[in-house]
Protein backbone atom coordinates (compact mmCIF):
# COMPACT_ATOMS: atom_id res chain seq x y z
CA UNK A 1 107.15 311.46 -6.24
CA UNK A 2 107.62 315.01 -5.96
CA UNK A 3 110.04 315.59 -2.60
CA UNK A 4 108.01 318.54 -1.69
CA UNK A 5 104.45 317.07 -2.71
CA UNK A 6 105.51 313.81 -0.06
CA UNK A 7 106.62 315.71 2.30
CA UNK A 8 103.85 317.81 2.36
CA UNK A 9 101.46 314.78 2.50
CA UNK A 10 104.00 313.91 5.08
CA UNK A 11 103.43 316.52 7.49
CA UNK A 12 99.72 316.59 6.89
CA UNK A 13 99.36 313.19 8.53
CA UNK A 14 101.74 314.06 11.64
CA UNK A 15 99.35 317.11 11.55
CA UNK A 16 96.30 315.00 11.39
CA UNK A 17 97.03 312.44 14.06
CA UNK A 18 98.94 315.15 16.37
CA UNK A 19 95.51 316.80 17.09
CA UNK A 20 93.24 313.65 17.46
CA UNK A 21 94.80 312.27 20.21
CA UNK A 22 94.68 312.75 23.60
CA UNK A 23 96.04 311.04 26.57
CA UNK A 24 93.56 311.24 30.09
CA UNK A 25 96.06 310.43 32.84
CA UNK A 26 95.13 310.06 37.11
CA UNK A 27 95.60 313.81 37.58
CA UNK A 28 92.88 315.09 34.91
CA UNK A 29 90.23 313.18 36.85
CA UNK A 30 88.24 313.61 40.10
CA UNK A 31 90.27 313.90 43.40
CA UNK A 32 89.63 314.22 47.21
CA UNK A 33 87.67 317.57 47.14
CA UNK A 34 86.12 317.70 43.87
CA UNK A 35 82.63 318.27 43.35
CA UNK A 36 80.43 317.39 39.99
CA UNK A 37 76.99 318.66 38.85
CA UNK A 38 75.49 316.07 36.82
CA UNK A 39 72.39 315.93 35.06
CA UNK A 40 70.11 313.42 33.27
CA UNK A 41 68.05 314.07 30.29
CA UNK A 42 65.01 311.33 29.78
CA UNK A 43 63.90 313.04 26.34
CA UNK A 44 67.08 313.41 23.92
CA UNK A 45 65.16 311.40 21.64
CA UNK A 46 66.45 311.22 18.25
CA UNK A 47 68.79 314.49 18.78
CA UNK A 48 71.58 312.56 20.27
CA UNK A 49 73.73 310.08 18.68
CA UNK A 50 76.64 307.96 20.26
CA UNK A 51 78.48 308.33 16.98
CA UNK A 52 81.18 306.57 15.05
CA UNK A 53 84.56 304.52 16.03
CA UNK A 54 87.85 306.15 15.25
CA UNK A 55 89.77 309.77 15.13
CA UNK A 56 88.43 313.41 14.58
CA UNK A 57 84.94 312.47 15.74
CA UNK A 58 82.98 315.75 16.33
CA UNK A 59 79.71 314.75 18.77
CA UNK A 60 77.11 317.55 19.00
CA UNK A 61 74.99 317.40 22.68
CA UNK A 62 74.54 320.65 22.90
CA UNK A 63 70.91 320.42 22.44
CA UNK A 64 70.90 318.30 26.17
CA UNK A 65 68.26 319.28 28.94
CA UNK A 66 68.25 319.11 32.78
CA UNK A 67 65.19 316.31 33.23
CA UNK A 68 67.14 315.98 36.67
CA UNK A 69 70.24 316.56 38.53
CA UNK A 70 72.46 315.11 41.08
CA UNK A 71 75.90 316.63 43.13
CA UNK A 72 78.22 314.55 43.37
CA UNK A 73 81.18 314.56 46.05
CA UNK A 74 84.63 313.30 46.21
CA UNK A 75 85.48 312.70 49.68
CA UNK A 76 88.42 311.19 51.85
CA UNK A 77 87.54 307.87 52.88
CA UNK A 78 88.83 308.71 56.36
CA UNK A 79 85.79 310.27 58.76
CA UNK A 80 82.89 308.34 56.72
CA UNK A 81 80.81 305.47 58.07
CA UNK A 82 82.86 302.53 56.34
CA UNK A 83 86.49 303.38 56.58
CA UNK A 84 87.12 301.03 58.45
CA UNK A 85 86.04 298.39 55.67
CA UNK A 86 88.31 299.88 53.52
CA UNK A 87 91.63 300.37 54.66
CA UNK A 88 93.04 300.68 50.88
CA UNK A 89 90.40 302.97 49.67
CA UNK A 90 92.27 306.65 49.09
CA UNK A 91 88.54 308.35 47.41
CA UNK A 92 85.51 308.12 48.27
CA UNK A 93 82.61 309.23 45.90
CA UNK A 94 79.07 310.33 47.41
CA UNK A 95 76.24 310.78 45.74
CA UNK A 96 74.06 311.72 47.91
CA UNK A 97 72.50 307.82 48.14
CA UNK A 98 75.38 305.71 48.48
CA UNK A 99 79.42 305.68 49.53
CA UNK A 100 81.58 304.00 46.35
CA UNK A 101 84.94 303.71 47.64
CA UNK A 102 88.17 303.82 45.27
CA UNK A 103 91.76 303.55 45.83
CA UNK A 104 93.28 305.52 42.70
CA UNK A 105 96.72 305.37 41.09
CA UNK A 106 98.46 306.22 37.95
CA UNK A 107 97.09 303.40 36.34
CA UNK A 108 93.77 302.67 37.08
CA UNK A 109 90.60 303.51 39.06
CA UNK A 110 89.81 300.57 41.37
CA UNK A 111 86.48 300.31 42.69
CA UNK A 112 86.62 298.40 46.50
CA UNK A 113 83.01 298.36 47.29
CA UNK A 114 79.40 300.25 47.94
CA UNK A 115 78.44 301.39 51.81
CA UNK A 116 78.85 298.00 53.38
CA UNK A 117 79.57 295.75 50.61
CA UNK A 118 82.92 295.02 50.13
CA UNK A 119 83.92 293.81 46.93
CA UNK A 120 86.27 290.10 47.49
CA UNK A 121 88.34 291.78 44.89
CA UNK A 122 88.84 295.46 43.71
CA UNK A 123 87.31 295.69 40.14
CA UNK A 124 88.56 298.15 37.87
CA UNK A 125 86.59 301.34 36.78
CA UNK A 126 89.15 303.31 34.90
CA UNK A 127 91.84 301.61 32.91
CA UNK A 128 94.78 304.75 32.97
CA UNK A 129 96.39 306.32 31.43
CA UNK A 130 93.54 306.80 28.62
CA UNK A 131 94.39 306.85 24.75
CA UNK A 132 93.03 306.11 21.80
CA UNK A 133 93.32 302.58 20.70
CA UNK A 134 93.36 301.04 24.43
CA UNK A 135 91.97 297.79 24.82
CA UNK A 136 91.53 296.22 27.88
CA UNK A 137 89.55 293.40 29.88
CA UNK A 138 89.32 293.29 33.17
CA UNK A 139 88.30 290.18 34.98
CA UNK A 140 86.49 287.59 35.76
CA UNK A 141 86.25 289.32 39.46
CA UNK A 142 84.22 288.03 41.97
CA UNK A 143 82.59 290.84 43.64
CA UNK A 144 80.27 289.10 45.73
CA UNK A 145 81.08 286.08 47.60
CA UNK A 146 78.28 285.88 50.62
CA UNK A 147 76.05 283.64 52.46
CA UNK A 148 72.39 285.04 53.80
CA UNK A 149 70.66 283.87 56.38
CA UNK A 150 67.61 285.14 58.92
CA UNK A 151 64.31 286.33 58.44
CA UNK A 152 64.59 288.04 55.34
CA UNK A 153 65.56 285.11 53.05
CA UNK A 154 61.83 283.96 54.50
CA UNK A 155 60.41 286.86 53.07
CA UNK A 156 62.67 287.05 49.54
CA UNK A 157 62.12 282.92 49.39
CA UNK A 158 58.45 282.23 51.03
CA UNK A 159 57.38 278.02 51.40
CA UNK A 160 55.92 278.26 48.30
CA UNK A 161 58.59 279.19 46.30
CA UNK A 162 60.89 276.66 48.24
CA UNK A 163 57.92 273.51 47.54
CA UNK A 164 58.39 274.65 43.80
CA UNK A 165 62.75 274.77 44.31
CA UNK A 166 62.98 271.62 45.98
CA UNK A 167 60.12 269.51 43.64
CA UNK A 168 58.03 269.25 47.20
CA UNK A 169 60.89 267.93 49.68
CA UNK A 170 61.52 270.83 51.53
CA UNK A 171 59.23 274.14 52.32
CA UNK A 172 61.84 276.81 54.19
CA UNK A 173 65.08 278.02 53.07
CA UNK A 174 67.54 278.40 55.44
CA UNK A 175 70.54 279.79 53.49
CA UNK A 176 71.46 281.28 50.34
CA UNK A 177 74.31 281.75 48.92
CA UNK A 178 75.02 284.31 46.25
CA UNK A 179 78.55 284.62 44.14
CA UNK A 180 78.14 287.53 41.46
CA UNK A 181 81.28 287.68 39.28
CA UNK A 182 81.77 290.73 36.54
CA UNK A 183 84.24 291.09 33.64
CA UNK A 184 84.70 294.39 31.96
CA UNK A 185 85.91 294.90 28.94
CA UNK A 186 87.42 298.77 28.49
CA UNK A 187 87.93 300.10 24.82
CA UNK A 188 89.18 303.79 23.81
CA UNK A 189 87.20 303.55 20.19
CA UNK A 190 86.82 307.03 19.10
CA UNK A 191 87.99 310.79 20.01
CA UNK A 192 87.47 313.98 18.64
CA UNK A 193 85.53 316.83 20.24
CA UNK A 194 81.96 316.71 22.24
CA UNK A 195 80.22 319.83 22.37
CA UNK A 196 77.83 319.92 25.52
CA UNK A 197 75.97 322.87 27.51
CA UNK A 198 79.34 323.42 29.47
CA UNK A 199 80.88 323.95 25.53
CA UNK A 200 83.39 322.30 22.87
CA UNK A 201 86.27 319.94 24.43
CA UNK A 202 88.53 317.47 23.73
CA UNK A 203 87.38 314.29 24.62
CA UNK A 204 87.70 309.96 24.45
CA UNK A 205 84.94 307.71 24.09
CA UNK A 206 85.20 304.99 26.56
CA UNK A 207 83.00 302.36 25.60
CA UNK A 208 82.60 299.82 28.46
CA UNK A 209 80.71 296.31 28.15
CA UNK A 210 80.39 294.95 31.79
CA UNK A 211 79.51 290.92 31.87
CA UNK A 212 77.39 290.35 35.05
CA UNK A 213 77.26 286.44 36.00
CA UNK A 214 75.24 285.55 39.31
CA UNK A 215 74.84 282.15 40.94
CA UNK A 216 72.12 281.29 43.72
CA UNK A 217 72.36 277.93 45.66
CA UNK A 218 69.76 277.55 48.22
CA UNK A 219 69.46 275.17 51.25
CA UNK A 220 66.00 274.18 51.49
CA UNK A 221 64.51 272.68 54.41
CA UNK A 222 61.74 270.50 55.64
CA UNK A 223 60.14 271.43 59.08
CA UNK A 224 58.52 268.50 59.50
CA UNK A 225 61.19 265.49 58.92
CA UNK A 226 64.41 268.07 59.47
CA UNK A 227 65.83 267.04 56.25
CA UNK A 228 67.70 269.12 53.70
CA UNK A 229 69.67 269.79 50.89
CA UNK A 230 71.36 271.94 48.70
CA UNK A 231 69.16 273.66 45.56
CA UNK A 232 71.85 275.26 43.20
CA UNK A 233 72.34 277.29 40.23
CA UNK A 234 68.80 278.86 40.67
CA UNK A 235 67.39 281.27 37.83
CA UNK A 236 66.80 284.21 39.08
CA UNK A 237 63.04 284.13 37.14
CA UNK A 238 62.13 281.36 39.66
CA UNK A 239 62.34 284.02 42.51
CA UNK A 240 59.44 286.21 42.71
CA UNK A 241 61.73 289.12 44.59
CA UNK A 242 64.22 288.15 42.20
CA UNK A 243 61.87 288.20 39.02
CA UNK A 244 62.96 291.93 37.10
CA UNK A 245 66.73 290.75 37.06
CA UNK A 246 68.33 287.80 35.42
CA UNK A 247 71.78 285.75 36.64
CA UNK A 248 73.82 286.75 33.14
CA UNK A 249 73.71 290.63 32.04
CA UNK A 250 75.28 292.78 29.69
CA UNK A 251 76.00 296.48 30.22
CA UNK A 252 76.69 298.66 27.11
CA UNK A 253 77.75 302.26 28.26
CA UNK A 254 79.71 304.94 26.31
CA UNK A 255 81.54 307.91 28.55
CA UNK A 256 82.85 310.72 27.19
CA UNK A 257 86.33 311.57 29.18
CA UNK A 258 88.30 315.01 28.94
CA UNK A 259 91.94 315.73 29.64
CA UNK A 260 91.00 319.25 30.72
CA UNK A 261 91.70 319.59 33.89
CA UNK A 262 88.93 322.04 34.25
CA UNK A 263 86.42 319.15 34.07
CA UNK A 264 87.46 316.25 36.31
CA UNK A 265 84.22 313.91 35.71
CA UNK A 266 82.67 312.39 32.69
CA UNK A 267 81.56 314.88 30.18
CA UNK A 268 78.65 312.89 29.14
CA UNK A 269 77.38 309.06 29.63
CA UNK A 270 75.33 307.08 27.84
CA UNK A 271 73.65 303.53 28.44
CA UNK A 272 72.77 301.49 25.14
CA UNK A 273 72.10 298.38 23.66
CA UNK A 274 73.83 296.24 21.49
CA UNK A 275 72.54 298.09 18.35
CA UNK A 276 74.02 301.30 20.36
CA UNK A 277 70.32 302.67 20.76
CA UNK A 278 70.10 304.63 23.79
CA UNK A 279 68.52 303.33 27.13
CA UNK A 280 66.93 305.82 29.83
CA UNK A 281 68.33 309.37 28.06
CA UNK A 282 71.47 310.96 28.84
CA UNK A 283 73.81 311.88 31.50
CA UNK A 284 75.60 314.73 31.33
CA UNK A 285 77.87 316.99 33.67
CA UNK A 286 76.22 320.85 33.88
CA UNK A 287 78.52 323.09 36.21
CA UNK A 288 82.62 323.11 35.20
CA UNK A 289 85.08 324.58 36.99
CA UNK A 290 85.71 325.82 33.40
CA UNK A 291 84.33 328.91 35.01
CA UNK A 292 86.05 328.62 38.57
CA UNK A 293 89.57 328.79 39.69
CA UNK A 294 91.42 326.45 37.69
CA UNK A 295 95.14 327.43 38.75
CA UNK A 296 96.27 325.40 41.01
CA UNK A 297 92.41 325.60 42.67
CA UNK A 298 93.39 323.45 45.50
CA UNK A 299 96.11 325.45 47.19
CA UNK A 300 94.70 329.05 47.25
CA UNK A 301 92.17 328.23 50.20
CA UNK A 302 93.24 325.80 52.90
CA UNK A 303 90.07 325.11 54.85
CA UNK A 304 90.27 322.86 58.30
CA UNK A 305 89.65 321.11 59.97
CA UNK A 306 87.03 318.60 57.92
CA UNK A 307 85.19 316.83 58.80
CA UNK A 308 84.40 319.74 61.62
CA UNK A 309 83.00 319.95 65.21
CA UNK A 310 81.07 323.02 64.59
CA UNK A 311 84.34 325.49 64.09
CA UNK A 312 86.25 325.91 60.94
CA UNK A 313 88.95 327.86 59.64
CA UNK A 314 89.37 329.50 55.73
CA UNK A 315 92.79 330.79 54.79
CA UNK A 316 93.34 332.05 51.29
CA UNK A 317 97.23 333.25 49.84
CA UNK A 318 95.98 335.80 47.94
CA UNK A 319 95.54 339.31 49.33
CA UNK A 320 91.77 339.88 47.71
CA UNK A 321 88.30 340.25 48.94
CA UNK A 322 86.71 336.82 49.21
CA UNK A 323 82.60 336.78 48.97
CA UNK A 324 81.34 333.54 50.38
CA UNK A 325 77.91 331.60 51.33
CA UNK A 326 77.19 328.52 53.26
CA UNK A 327 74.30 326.38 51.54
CA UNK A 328 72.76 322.89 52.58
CA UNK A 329 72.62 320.05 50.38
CA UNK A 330 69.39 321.03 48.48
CA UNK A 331 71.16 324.28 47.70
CA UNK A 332 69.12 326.51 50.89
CA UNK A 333 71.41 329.49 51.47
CA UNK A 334 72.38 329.55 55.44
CA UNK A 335 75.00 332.24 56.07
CA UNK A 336 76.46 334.73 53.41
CA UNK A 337 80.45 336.76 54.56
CA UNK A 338 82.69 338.39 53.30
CA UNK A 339 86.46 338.01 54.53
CA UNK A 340 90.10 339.09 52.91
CA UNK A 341 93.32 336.40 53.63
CA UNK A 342 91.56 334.40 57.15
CA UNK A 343 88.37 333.79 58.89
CA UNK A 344 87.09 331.43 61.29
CA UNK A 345 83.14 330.15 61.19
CA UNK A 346 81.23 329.70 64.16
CA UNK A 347 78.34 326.77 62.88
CA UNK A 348 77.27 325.83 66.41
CA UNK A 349 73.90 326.69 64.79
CA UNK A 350 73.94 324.23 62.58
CA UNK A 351 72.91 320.44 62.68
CA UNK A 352 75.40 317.83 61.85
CA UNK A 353 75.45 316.75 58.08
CA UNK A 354 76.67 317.62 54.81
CA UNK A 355 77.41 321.52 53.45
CA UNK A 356 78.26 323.64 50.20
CA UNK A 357 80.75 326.39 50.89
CA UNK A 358 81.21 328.56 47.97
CA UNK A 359 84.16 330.94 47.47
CA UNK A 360 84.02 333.83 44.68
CA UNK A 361 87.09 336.03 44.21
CA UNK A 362 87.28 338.27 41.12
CA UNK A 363 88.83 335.18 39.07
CA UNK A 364 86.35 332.83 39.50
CA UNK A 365 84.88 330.47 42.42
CA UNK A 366 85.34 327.07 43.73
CA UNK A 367 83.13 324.80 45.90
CA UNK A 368 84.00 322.39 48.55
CA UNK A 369 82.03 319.84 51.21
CA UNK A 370 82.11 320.80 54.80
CA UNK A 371 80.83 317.70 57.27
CA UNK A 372 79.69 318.65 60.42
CA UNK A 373 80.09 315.86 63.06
């Protein structure tokens, strides 16, 4: 062979794998103060397609439209109404219905629990770093480990049900106990480029197949001879509350992950089946900070204290007119100001909840939560 022809062909495969690979480490993805716009579209129809395995993938979703939308903040986990339960967790994530709580690290996202539910044992939600070719399976973790008791296990188990459990020996249930365990397997398949409304970046596919097993054991009663016994591995079907769901589920879900650190959620999300045909439309992330301060974003303003008692303080290091607004949570301007370096806010006027300050200098803007306690 021709020394110049192989090395040629030589350098066109360094070339070729050089620029479809990237690597998605702990500091290219959300932190404590981040903020994500994401929206769902229910009608992408035929227009969007998960795509192929393997390098130089090029995925087209620019054609995506806002059906809905949702903010979604990264939070400390100290000040919120669980931290307690969750002396581990370092991020919180709200979204506006419930508190997930995290504890991040170089190499992996671990999930600890929802609100109140803690997890019996963290289960991964990011295998890290990311690169192509990563395969890995998390589990079996037992998330849920509990027993219920009270009045509503009367209402979610009636007599009836428990007549039809027990084969007409008992007619109450007096306990329930519920052990969900999930394994997840984590696979880096493809990369390439995704082109969304936000524009063209370099991206992973994550696909993600979560195994959901759930066991039910119920001690069933009789009221009238006091007798009982244990009714166990119960299908879920055999439940009326419990009818839509089943005790063994699959999850298919594709996310599309960037290493820009301009974008520090998933580009784009997608639920299928196990033909890949999409389920319930497409989420996708709408505002970047692509187009807000990206240099070192999270030292030029240094606002405290939050949470707040009604008085905080904005600092900025650089030596240029600042235009900011206060807005609630559905967006409703409150205050507009204007301030260069310092300024202090007076929101005695204001109830206690969650707020949007926005900051616009001449290079761009940046977002951040305020909670007023």
């Amino acid at each position: 062979m021709n020394k110049s022809y192989f090395l040629s062909v030589l350098f066109s495969i360094i070339s070729f794998v050089g620029i479809s690979q990237i690597t998605v480490t702990d500091t290219n993805i959300f932190s404590v103060g981040d903020i994500a716009y994401q929206s769902h579209d229910e009608n992408s129809g035929t227009a969007i397609n998960v795509g192929s395995t393997g390098l130089n993938q090029s995925w087209d979703f620019s054609s995506l439209q806002e059906s809905s939308s949702n903010t979604i903040f990264f939070i400390s986990p100290i000040g919120t109404n669980y931290e307690s339960q969750y002396p581990d967790a370092n991020l919180c994530m709200d979204d506006n219905v419930s508190l997930s709580y995290y504890k991040k690290t170089s190499t992996g996202v671990f999930l600890h629990g929802v609100g109140d539910t803690v997890f019996s044992s963290p289960a991964l939600f990011y295998p890290l770093p990311l690169t192509y070719g990563l395969n890995i399976s998390d589990g079996p973790i037992v998330v849920i480990d509990t027993a219920i008791t009270g009045p509503f296990l009367s209402l979610a188990i009636p007599a009836a049900t428990v007549v039809s459990l027990s084969n007409g020996l008992a007619n109450r249930a007096d306990t329930a106990r519920v052990q969900i365990t999930n394994t997840t397997e984590f696979s880096v398949d493809a990369s390439g480029t995704l082109t969304t409304p936000l524009g063209t970046f370099d991206v992973l596919r994550l696909k993600r197949v979560q195994t959901t097993n759930s066991v039910l054991d119920v001690y069933c009663s009789d009221t009238i001879s006091g007798l009982g016994s244990w009714v166990t591995n119960i299908p879920f079907s055999s439940i009326p509350f419990l009818s839509g769901f089943s005790n063994n589920e699959i999850e298919y879900k594709y996310q599309w992950i960037t290493n820009d650190n301009s974008v520090e959620f998933i580009l784009s999300e997608i639920v299928v089946d196990d033909s890949d045909n999409i389920i319930n439309g497409v989420s996708f992330q709408t505002t970047s900070l692509a187009s807000s301060i990206t240099e070192n974003k999270t030292d030029i303003f240094n606002i405290f204290p939050i949470p707040t008692t009604y008085n905080v303080t904005i600092t900025s290091e650089r030596n240029e007119e600042v235009v900011a607004n206060l807005s609630d949570i559905n967006g409703r301007e409150l205050m507009n100001f204007v301030f260069v370096n310092s300024t202090e806010l007076d929101l005695s006027n204001l109830d206690k909840g969650i707020y949007i300050l926005n900051l616009n200098t001449k290079e761009g803007n940046i977002s951040k939560k305020l909670i007023i306690e």
